[in-house]
Structure formats: structure tokens, C-alpha cells
Protein backbone atom coordinates (compact mmCIF):
# COMPACT_ATOMS: atom_id res chain seq x y z
CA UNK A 1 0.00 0.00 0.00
CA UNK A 2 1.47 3.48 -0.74
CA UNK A 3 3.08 5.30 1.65
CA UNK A 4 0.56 8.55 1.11
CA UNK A 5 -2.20 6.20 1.67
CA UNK A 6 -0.55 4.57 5.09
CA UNK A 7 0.17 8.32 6.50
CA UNK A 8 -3.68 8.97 5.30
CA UNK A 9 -5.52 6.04 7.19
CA UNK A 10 -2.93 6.40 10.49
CA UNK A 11 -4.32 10.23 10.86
CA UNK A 12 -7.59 9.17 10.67
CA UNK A 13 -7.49 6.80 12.47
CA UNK A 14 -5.60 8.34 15.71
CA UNK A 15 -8.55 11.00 15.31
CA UNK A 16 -11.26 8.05 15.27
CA UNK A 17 -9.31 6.68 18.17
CA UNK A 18 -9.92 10.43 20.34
CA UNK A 19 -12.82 11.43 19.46
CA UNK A 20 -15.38 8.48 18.94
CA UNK A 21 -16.25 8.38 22.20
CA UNK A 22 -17.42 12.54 22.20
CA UNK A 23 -19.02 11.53 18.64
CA UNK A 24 -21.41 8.92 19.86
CA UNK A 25 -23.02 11.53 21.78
CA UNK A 26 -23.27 13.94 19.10
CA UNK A 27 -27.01 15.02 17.94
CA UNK A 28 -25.36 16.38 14.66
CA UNK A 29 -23.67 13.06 13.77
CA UNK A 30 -26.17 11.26 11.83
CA UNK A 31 -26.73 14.64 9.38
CA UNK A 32 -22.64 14.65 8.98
CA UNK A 33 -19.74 12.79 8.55
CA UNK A 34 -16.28 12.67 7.55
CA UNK A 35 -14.91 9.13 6.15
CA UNK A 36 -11.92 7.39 4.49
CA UNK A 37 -11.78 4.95 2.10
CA UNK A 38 -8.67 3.29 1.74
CA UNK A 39 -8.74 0.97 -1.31
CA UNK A 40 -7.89 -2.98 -0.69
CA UNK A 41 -7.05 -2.94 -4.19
CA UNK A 42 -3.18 -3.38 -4.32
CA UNK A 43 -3.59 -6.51 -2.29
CA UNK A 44 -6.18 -7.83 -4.89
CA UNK A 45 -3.73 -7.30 -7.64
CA UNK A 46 -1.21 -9.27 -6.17
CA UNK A 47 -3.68 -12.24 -7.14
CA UNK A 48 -3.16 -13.68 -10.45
CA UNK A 49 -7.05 -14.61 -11.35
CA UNK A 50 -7.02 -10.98 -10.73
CA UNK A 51 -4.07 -9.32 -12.83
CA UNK A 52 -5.79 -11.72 -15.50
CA UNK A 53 -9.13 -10.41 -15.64
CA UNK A 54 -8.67 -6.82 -15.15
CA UNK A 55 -11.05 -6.44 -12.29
CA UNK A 56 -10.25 -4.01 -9.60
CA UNK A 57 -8.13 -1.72 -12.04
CA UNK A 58 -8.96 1.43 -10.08
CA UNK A 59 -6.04 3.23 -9.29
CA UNK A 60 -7.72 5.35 -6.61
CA UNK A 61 -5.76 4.52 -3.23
CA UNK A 62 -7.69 6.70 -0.53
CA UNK A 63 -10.30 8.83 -0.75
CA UNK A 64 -11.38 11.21 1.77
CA UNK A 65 -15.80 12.02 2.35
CA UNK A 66 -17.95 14.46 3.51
CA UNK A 67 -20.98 13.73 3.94
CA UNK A 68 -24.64 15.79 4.99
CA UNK A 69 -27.07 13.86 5.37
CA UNK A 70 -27.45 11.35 2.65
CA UNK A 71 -25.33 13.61 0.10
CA UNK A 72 -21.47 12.62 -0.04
CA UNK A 73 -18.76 14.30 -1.32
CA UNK A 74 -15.16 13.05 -2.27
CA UNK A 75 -11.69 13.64 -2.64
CA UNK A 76 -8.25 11.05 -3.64
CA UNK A 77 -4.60 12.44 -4.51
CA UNK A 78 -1.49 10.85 -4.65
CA UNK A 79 1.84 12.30 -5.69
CA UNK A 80 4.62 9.92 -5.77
CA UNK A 81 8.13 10.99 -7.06
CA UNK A 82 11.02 8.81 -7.42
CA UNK A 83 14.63 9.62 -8.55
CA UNK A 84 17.82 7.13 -9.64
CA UNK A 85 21.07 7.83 -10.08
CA UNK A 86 23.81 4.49 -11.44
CA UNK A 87 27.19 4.83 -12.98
CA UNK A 88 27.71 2.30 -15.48
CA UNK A 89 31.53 2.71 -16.47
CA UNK A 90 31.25 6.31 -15.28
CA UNK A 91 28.98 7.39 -16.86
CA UNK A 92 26.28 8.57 -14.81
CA UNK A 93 22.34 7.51 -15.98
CA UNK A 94 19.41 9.17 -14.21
CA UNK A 95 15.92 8.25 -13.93
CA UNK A 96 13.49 10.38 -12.61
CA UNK A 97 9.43 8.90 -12.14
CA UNK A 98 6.75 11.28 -11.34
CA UNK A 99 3.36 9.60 -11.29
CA UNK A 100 0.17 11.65 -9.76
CA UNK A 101 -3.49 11.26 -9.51
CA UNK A 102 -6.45 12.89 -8.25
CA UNK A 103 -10.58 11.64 -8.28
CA UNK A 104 -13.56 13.53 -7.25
CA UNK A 105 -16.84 12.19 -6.75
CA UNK A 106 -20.44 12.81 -5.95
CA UNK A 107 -22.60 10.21 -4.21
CA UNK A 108 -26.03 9.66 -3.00
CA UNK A 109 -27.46 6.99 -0.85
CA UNK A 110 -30.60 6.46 -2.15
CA UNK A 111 -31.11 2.85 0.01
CA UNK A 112 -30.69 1.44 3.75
CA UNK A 113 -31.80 -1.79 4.64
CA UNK A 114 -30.08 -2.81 7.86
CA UNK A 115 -26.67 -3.13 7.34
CA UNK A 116 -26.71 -2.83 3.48
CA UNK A 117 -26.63 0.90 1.95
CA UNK A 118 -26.26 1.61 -1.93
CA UNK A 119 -25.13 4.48 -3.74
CA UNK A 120 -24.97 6.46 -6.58
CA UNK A 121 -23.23 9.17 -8.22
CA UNK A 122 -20.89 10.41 -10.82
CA UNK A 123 -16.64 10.59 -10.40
CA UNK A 124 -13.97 12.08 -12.24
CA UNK A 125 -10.44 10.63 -12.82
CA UNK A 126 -7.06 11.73 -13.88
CA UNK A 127 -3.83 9.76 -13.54
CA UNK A 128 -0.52 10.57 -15.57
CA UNK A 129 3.05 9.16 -15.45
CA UNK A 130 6.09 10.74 -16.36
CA UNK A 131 9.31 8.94 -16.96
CA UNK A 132 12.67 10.71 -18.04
CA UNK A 133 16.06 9.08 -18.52
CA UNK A 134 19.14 11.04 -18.43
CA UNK A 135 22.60 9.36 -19.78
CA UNK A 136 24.97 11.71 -19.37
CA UNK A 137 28.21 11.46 -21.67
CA UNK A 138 31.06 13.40 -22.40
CA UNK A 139 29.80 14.36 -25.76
CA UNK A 140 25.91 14.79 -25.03
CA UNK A 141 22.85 14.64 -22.59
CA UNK A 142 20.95 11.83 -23.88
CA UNK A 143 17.41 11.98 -22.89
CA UNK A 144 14.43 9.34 -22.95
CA UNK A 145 11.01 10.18 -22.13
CA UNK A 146 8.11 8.45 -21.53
CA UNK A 147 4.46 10.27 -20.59
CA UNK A 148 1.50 7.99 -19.70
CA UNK A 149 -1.73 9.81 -19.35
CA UNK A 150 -5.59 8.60 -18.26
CA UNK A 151 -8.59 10.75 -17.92
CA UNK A 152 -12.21 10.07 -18.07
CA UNK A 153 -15.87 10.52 -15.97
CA UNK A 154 -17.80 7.64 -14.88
CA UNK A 155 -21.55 7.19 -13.90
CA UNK A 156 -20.69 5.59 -9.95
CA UNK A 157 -22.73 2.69 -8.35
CA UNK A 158 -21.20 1.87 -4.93
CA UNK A 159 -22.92 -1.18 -2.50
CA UNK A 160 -21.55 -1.15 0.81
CA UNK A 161 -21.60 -3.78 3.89
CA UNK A 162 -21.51 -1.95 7.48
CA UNK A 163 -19.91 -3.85 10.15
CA UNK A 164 -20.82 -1.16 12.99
CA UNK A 165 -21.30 2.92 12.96
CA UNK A 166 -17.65 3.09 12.47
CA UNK A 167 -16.30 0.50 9.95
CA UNK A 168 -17.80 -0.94 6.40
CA UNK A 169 -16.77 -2.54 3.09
CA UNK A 170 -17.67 -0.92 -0.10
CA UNK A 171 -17.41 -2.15 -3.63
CA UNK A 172 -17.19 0.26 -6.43
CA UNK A 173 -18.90 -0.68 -9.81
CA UNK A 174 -18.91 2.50 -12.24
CA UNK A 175 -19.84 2.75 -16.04
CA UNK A 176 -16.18 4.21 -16.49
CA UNK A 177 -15.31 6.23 -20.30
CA UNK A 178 -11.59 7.05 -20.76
CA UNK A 179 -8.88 8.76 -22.99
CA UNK A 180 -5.57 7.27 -22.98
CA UNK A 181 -2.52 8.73 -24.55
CA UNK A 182 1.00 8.16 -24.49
CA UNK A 183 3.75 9.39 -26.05
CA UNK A 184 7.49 8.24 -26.00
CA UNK A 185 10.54 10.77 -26.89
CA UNK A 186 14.24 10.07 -27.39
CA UNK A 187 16.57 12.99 -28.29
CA UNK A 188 20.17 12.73 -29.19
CA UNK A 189 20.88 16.75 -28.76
CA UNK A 190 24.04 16.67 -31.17
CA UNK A 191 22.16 14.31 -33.54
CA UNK A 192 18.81 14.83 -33.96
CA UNK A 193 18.20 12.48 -36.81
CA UNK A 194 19.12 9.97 -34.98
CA UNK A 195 16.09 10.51 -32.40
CA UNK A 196 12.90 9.21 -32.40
CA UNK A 197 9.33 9.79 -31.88
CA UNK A 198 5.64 7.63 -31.50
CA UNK A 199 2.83 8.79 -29.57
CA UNK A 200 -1.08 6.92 -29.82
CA UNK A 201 -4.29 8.12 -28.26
CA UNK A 202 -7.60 5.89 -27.60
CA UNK A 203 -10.49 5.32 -25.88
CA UNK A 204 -11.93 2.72 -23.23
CA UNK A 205 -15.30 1.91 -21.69
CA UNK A 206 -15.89 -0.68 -18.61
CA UNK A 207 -19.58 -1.74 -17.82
CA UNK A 208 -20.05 -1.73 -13.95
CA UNK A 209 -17.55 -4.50 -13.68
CA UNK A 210 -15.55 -4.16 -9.98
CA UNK A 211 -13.27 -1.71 -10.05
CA UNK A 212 -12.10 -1.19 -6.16
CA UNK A 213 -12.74 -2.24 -3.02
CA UNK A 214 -12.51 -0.44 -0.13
CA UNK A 215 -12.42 -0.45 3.62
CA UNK A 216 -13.78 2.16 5.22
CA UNK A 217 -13.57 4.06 8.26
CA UNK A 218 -16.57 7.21 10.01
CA UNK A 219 -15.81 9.53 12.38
């Protein structure tokens, strides 16, 4: 599980952990409510039925709710940066990843029956990854890059399972329409014929199959 995500679910939960007790008397706490979802998903993919069908392919980690009354609002963000430096014969080779997404979504709960609640709603996604390689020679900078990007809007069906007031499963079905691009660049600065270029666009639709499921926790 990402680190972002870890940091996420241990604040919330040290704040469950104080304050549950003062919430369980509150007359305002049925009307609102702040939850996280933390998504179960990279433990899913670890599971080769899984990685084979291409269920749970949400790349949402966390997402943070507020919620009045039966109206819920979310938000998920991760930033994750990485950067590698090796020497192969002395010559030095960077690479630097930058990969970064964010979801919003709207959800109603338009059904209760005992410890069963449904939702629905409407989400929007964006995730991009940015790769650049660096071989630095006496002559010339050599640069690869590679930029991976995913955007699209989804109609949102959740059903969730509610163990008590403060924890519950959900699963997360959407009808889920996306762009994805990517483009790959190599430049040779003191020869550019000898660079390259290829870059493809195209679409994708998913029909309420699962795409994330998450464990969540009220305060």
C-alpha cells in the first residue's frame, strides 16, 4: 500500500481513536460525517485470477468524504516521485518517475436496509506518469522520455456492507469512459536524426464490472 495512503488512514485513524467516544453523543452526527476509504485494491492485484481479468483496475488509493445527510462528497490524490542515479563505467544515468493522480466524486445513498446501503453518483479521474532518462556522456545529454496519461468521468454505483457505525466494506462498480494517450521521446541533442518519436491516443469503456474495493472508516 502506498506510503501517502498509510500516513492517510494512520491520521484518521488516531482522530477516530480520540474522538469516537465525544461523537457517539453527538445530535449532529447522523446529518454529517467525515470518512476514508482506503482501497484494498493493491492486495487484490497481487492475485493472479485478478491481474488476469482486469477487475479491480482502479487506481484510486484513498479517498477522503464528507458527507450531509445522505449527500457525499469526495476527494483522492497521490503524488509519488522517485529519482535514480547508477554509474555504469562512469557514466552517470538518471531516472526520474513522477506519477500523480487525483478523483472527485459525488454520491447519493438512495437505500438502507439494515446493514446494506447503496449508492450512486458520478466521479472524475485523472492519472498521468512521467518517466525521463538522463545518460549523461562526455559528448551529449541523452534523454528518454516516456508520458502515460488517463482521464475520463464515470456514472458511480457503490454497495456497501456496514460492520458497525464506524467500519464498512464498499465495492465500487462505475460505467467508467476514458482517454488514454502516451507518447514516447528520445533525443540525441548533437544528432537529432538519430532521435525518435511515437505517440497513440484511444479510448476505453468498462460496464459496472468491480473496479475497487474499499475499507472504510466514520468519524
Amino acid at each position: 500500500m502506498p506510503s501517502n495512503c498509510q500516513k492517510a488512514f494512520i491520521l484518521v485513524l488516531s482522530c477516530f481513536l480520540t474522538n469516537s467516544a465525544k461523537g457517539a453523543n453527538d445530535s449532529t452526527s447522523k446529518k454529517l460525517g467525515l470518512h476514508l476509504l482506503v482501497s484494498l485494491n493493491p492486495i487484490l492485484q497481487q492475485a493472479e485470477p485478478v491481474q488476469q481479468s482486469g477487475l479491480f483496475y482502479s487506481g484510486v488509493y484513498y479517498e477522503v468524504q464528507y458527507g450531509i445527510k445522505k449527500h457525499l462528497g469526495g476527494v483522492g490524490y497521490v503524488r509519488n516521485y522517485k529519482s535514480d542515479n547508477t554509474y555504469v563505467n562512469g557514466i552517470k544515468k538518471t531516472k526520474d518517475r513522477l506519477h500523480r493522480r487525483v478523483n472527485l466524486s459525488y454520491t447519493y445513498n438512495f437505500y438502507n436496509h439494515k446493514k446494506f446501503q447503496c449508492y450512486g453518483g458520478v466521479s472524475y479521474y485523472f492519472q498521468q506518469s512521467d518517466t525521463m532518462n538522463i545518460l549523461y556522456t562526455s559528448l551529449e545529454n541523452q534523454t528518454e522520455r516516456g508520458l502515460q496519461t488517463e482521464h475520463g468521468a464515470s456514472l458511480l454505483f457503490r454497495g456497501s456492507y456496514q460492520f458497525n457505525r464506524f467500519f464498512s466494506v464498499i465495492l465500487e462498480m462505475p460505467l467508467y469512459r476514458s482517454q488514454h494517450s502516451y507518447s514516447y521521446d528520445k533525443v540525441f541533442p548533437l544528432t537529432p536524426s538519430m532521435g525518435s518519436h511515437r505517440e497513440s491516443n484511444y479510448p476505453k469503456t468498462r460496464y459496472f464490472i468491480p473496479a475497487a474495493l474499499y475499507f472504510r472508516i466514520s468519524i
